[in-house]
C-alpha atoms as a PDB file:
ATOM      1  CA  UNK A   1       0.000   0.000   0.000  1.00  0.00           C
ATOM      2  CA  UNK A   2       1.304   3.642  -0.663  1.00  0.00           C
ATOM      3  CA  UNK A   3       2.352   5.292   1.947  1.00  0.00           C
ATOM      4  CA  UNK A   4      -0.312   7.825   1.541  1.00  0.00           C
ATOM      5  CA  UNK A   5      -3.113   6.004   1.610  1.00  0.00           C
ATOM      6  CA  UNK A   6      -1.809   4.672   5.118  1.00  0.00           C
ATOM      7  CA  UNK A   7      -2.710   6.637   8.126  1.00  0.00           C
ATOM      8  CA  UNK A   8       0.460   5.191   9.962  1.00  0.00           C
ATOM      9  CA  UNK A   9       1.952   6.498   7.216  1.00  0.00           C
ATOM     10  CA  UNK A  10       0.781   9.880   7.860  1.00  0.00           C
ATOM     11  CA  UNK A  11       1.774   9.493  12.221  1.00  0.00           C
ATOM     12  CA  UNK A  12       5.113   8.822  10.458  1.00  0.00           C
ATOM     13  CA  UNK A  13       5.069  11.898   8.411  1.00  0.00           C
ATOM     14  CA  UNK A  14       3.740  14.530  10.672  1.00  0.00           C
ATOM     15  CA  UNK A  15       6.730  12.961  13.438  1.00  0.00           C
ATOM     16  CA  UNK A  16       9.398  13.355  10.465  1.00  0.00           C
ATOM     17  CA  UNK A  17       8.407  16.701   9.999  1.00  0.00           C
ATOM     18  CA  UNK A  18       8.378  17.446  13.686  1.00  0.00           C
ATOM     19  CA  UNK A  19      12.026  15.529  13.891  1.00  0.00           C
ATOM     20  CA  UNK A  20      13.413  16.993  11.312  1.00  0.00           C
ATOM     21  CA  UNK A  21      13.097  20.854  12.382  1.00  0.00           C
ATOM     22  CA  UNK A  22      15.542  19.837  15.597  1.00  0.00           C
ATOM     23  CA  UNK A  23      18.953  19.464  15.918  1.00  0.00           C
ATOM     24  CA  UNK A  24      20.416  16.385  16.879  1.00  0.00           C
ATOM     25  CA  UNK A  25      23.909  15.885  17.831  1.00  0.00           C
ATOM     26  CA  UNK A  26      24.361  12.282  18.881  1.00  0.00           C
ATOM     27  CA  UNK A  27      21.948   9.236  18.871  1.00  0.00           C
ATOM     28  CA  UNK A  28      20.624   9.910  22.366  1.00  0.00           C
ATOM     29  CA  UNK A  29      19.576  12.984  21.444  1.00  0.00           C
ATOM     30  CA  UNK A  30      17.826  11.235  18.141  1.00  0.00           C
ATOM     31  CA  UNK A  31      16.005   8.615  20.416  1.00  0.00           C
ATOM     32  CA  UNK A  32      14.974  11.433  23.057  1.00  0.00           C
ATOM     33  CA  UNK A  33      13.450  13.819  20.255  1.00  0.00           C
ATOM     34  CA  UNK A  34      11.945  10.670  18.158  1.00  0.00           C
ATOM     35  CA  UNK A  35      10.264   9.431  21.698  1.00  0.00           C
ATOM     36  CA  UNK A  36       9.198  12.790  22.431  1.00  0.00           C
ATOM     37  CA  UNK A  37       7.743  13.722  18.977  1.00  0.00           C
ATOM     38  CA  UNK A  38       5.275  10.413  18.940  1.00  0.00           C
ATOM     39  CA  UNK A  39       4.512  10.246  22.813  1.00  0.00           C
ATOM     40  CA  UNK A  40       3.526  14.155  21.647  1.00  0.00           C
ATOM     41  CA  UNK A  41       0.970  12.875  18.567  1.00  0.00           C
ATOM     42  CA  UNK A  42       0.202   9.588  20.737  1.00  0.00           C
ATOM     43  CA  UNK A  43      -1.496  12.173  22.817  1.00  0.00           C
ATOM     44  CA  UNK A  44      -3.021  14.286  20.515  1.00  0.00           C
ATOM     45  CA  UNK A  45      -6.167  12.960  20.281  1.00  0.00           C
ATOM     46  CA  UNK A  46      -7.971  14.912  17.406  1.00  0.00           C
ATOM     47  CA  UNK A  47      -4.676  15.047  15.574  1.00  0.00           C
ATOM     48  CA  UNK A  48      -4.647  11.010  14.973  1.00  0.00           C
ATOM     49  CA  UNK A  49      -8.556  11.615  14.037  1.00  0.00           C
ATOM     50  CA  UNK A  50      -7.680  13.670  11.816  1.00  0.00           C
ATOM     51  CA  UNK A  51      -5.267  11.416   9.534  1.00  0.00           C
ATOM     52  CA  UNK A  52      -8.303   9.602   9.390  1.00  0.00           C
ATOM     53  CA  UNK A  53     -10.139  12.251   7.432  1.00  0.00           C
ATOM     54  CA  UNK A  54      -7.702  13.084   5.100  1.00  0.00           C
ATOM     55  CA  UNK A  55      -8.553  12.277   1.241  1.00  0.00           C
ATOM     56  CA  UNK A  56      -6.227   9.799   0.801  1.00  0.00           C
ATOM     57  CA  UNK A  57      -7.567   7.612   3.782  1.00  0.00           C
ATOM     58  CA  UNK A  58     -11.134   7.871   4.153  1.00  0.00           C
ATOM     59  CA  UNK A  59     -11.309   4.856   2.376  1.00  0.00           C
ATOM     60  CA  UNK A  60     -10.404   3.146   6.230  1.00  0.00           C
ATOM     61  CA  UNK A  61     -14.182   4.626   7.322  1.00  0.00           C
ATOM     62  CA  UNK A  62     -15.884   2.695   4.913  1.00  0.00           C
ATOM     63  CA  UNK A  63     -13.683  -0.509   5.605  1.00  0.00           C
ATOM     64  CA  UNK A  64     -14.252  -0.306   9.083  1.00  0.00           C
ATOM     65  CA  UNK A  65     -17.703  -0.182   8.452  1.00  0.00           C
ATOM     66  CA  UNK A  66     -18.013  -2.816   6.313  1.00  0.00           C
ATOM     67  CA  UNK A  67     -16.516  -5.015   8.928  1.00  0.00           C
ATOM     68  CA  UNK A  68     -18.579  -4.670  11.657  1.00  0.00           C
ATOM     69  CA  UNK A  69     -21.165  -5.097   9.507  1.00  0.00           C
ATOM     70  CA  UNK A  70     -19.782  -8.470   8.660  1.00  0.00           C
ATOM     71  CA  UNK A  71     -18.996  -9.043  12.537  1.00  0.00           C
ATOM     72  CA  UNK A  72     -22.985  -8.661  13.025  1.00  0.00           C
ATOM     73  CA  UNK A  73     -24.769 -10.288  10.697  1.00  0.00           C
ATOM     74  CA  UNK A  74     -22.593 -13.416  11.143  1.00  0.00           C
END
């Protein structure tokens, strides 16, 4: 699947973005500002929601309905 069209794919973009605008001098400094970046969108609430939304993955609403549709009229 395109990354695109993934909404992990779109966590992973917003915390590249994030990453990228700090400076890093050694790897403990990389795994301190990656940690920080996602424990920052893990808690962001209406920021995940709204990868959800974007045009290249509402196509994930419709799947997720279809399958609990399936789940209840098994």
């Amino acid at each position: 699947m395109a990354h695109e069209l993934n909404p992990d794919g779109q966590v992973w973009n917003n915390a590249k973005s994030d990453v990228g605008k700090k400076i890093i001098q050694s790897k403990d400094d990389m795994e301190r500002v990656i940690l920080s970046t996602t424990l920052f969108i893990q808690n962001k609430v209406e920021l995940v929601k709204i990868f959800f939304k974007l045009p290249n993955t509402l196509y994930t609403k419709y799947l997720n309905s279809l399958c609990y549709q399936n789940l209840w009229n098994a």
